[in-house]
C-alpha atoms as a PDB file:
ATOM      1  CA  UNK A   1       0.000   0.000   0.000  1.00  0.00           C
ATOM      2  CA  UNK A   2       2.591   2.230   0.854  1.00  0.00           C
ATOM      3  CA  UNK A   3       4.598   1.798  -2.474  1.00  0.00           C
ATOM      4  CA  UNK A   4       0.593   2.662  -3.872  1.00  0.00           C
ATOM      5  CA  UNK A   5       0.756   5.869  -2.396  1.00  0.00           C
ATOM      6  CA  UNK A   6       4.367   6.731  -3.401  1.00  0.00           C
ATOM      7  CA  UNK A   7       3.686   6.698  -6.870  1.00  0.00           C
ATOM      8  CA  UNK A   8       0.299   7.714  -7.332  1.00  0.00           C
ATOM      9  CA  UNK A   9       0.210  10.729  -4.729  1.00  0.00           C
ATOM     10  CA  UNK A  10      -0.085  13.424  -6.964  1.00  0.00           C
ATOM     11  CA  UNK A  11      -3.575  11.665  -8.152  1.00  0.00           C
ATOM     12  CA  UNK A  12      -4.774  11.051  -4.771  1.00  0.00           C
ATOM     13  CA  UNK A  13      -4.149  14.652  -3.654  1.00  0.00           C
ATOM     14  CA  UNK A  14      -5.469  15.944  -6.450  1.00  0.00           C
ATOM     15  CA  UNK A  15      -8.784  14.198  -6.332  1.00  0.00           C
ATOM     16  CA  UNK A  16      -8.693  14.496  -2.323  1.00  0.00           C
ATOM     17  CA  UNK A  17      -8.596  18.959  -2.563  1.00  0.00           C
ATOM     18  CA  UNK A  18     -11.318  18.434  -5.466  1.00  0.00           C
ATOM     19  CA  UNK A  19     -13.594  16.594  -3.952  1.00  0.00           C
ATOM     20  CA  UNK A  20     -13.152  18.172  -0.475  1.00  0.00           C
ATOM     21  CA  UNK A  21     -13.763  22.035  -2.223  1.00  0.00           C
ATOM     22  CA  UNK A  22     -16.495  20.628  -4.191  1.00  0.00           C
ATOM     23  CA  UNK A  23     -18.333  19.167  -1.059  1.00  0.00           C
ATOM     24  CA  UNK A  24     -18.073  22.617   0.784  1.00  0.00           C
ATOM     25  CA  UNK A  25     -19.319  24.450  -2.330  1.00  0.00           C
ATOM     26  CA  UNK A  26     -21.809  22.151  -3.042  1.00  0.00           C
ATOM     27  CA  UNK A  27     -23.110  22.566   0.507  1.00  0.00           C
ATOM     28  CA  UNK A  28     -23.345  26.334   0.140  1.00  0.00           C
ATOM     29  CA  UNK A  29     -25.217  26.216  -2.987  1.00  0.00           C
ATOM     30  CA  UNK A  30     -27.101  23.823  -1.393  1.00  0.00           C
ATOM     31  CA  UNK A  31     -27.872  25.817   2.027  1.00  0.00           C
ATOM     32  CA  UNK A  32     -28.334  29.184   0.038  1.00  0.00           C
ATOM     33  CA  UNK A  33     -29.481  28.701  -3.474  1.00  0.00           C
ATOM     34  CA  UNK A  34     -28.826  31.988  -4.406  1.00  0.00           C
ATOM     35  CA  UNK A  35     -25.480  32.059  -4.158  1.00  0.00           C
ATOM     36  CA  UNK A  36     -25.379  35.164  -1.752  1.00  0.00           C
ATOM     37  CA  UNK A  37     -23.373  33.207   0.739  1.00  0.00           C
ATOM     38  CA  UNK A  38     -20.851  32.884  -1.579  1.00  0.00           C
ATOM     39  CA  UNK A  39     -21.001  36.490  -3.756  1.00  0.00           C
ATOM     40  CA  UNK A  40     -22.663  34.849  -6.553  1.00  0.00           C
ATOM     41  CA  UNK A  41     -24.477  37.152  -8.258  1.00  0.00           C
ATOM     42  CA  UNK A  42     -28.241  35.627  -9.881  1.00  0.00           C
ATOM     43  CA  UNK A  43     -27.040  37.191 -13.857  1.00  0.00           C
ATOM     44  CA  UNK A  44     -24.583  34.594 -13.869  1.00  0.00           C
ATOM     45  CA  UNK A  45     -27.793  31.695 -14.472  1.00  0.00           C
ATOM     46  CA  UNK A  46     -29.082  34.425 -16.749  1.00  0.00           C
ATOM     47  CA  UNK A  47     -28.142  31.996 -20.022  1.00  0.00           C
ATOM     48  CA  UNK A  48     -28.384  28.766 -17.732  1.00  0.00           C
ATOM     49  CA  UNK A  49     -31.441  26.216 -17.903  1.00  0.00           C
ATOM     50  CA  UNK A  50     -31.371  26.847 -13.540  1.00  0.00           C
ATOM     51  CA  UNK A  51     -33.332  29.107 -11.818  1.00  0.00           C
ATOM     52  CA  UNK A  52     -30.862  28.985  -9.011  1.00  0.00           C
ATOM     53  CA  UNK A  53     -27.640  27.525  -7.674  1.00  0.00           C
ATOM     54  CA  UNK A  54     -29.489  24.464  -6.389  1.00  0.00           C
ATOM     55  CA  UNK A  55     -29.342  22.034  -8.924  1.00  0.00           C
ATOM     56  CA  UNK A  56     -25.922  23.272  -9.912  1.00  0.00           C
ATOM     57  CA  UNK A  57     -24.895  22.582  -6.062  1.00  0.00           C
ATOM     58  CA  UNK A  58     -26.598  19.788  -6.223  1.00  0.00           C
ATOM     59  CA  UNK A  59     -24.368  18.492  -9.096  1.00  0.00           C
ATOM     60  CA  UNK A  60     -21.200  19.850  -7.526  1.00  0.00           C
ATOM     61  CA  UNK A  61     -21.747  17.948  -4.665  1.00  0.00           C
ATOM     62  CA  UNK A  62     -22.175  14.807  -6.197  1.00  0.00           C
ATOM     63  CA  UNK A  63     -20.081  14.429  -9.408  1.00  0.00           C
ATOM     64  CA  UNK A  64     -16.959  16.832  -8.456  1.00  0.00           C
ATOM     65  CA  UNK A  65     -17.267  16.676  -4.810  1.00  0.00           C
ATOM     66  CA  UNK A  66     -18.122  12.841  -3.483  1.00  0.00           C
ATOM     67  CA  UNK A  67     -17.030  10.802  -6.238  1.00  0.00           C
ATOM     68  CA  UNK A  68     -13.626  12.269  -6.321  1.00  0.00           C
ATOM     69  CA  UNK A  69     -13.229  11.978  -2.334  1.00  0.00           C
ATOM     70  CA  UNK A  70     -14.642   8.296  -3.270  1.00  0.00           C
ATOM     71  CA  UNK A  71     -11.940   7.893  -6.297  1.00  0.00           C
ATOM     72  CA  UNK A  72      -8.565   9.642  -3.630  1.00  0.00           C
ATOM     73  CA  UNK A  73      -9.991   6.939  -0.786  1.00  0.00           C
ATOM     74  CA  UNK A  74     -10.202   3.810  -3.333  1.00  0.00           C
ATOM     75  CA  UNK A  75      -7.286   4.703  -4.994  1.00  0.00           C
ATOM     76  CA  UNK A  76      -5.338   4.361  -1.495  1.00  0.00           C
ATOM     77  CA  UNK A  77      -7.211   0.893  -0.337  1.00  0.00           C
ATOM     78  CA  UNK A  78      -8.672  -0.754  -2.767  1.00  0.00           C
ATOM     79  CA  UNK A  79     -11.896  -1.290  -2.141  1.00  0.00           C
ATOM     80  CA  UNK A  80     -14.549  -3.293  -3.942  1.00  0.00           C
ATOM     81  CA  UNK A  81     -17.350  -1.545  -5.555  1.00  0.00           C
ATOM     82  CA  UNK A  82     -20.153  -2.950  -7.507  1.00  0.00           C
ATOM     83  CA  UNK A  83     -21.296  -0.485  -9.581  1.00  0.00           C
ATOM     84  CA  UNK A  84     -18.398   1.111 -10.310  1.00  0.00           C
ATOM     85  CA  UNK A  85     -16.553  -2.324 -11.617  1.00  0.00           C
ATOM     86  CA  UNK A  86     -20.151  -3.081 -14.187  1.00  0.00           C
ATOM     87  CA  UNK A  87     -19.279   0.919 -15.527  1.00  0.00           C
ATOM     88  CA  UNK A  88     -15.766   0.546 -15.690  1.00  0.00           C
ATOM     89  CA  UNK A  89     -14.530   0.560 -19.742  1.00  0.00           C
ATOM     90  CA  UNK A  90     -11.116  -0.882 -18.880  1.00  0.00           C
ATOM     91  CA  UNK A  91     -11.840  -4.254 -17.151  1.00  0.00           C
ATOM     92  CA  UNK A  92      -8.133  -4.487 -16.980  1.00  0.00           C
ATOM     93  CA  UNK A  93      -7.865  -1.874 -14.388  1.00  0.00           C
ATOM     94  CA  UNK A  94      -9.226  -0.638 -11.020  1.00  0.00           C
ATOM     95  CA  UNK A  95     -12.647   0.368 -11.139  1.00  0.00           C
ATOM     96  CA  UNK A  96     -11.384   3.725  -9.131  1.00  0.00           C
ATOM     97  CA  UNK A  97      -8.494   4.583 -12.481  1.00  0.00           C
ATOM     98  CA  UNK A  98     -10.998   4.671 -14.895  1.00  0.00           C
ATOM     99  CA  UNK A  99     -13.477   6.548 -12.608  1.00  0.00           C
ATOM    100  CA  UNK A 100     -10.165   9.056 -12.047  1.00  0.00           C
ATOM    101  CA  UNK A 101     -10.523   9.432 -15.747  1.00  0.00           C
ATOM    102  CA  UNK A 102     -14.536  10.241 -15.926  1.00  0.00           C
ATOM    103  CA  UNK A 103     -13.437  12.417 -12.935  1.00  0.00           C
ATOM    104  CA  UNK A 104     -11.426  14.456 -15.544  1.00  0.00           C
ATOM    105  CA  UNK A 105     -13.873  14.604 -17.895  1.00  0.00           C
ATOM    106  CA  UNK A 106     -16.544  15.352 -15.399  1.00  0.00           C
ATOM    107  CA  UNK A 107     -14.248  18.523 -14.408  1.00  0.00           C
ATOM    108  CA  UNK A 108     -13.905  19.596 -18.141  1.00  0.00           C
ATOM    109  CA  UNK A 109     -17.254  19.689 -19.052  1.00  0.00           C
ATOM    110  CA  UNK A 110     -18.027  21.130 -15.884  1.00  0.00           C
ATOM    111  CA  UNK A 111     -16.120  24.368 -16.643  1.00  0.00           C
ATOM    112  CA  UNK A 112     -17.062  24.512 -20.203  1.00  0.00           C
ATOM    113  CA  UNK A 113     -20.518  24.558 -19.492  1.00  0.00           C
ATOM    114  CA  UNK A 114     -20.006  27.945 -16.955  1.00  0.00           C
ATOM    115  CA  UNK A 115     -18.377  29.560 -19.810  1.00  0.00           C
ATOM    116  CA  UNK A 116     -21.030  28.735 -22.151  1.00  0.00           C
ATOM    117  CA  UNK A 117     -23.472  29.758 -19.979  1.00  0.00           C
ATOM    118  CA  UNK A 118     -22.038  32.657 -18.560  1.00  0.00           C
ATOM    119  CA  UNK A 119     -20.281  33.452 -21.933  1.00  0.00           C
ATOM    120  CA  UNK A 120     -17.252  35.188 -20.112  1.00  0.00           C
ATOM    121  CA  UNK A 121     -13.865  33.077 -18.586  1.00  0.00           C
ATOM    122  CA  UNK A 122     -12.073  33.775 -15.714  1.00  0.00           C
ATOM    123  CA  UNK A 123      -8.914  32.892 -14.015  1.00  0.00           C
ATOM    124  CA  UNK A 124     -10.533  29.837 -11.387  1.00  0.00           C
ATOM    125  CA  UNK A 125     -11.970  28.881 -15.000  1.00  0.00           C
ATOM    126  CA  UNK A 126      -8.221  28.217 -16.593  1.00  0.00           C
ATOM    127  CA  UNK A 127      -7.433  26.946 -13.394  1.00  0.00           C
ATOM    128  CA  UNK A 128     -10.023  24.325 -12.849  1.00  0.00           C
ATOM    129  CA  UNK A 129      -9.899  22.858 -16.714  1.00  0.00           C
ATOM    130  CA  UNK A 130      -6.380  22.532 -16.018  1.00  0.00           C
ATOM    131  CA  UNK A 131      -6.934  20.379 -13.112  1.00  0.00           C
ATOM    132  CA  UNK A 132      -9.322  18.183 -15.157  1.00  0.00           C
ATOM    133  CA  UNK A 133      -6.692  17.345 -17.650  1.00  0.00           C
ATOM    134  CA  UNK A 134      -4.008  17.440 -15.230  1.00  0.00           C
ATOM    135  CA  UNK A 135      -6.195  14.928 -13.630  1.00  0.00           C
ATOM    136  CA  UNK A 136      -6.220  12.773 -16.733  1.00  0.00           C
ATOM    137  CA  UNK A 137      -2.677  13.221 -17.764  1.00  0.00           C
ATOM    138  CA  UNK A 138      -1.466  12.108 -14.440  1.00  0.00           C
ATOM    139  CA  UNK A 139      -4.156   9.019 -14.237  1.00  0.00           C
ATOM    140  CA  UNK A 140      -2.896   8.172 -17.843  1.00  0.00           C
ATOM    141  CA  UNK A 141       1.099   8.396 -16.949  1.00  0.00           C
ATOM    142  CA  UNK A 142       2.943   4.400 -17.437  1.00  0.00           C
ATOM    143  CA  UNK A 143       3.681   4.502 -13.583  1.00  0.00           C
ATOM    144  CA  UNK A 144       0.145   5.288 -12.436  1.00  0.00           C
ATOM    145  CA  UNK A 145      -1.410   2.738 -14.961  1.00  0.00           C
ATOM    146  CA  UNK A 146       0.865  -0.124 -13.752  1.00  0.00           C
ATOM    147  CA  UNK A 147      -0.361   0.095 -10.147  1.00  0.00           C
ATOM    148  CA  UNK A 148      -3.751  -0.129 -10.631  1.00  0.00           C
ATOM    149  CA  UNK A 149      -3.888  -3.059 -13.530  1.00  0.00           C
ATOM    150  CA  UNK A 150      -5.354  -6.054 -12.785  1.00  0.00           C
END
């Protein structure tokens, strides 16, 4: 386990601070769907199918914020998962690499869609689309794939 962790830190930490952010923004949205708590102003939903910031808190929650804290744990103990193994596309590797991959993906779309919608990109933008393909670079690096193949 500890040899695991050695090599495939970077990916654990990585999904770990997403997945930890996400749940405490998720929460917010959540608590206060109109994103006062957090200085969101209502014109950014303006060219969005939401009314508020619930469904999108909602969906931040879930997707970026417990399935990557579920991905950083299972990638340190393995840890059999049902579901996840019957919607895994590479049966020769851990259920929890391939979700580290939809994690990516997840992330990308996730940020494309607030600049689409709110047609303008900022710096956390940049920042967060990098960490969905830094996610998926460092999930697809030789190293990484070797630990978690069946």
């Amino acid at each position: 386990m500890k040899q695991r962790i050695g090599r495939s830190w970077l990916l654990i930490l990585m999904h770990g601070m997403l997945g930890i952010g996400a749940i405490v923004g998720g929460v917010i949205l959540i608590i206060d769907p109109s994103g006062g708590m957090v200085n969101l102003p209502a014109s950014l939903l303006e060219n969005s199918p939401f009314a508020s910031f619930l469904f999108p808190g909602i969906i931040l929650l879930l997707v970026l914020g417990v399935m990557p804290t579920m991905i950083a744990i299972s990638l340190i103990c393995y840890v059999h998962w049902g579901p996840g193994e019957r919607l895994n596309l590479y049966p020769d590797r851990y259920w929890a690499w391939t979700f580290s991959l939809y994690t990516g993906f997840a992330l990308i779309i996730w940020i494309m869609a607030q600049v689409y919608w709110i047609q303008d990109v900022s710096i956390i933008h940049l920042v967060y689309f990098g960490w969905g393909v830094g996610i998926q670079v460092v999930t697809l690096l030789p190293a990484v794939q070797r630990i978690y193949s069946k």
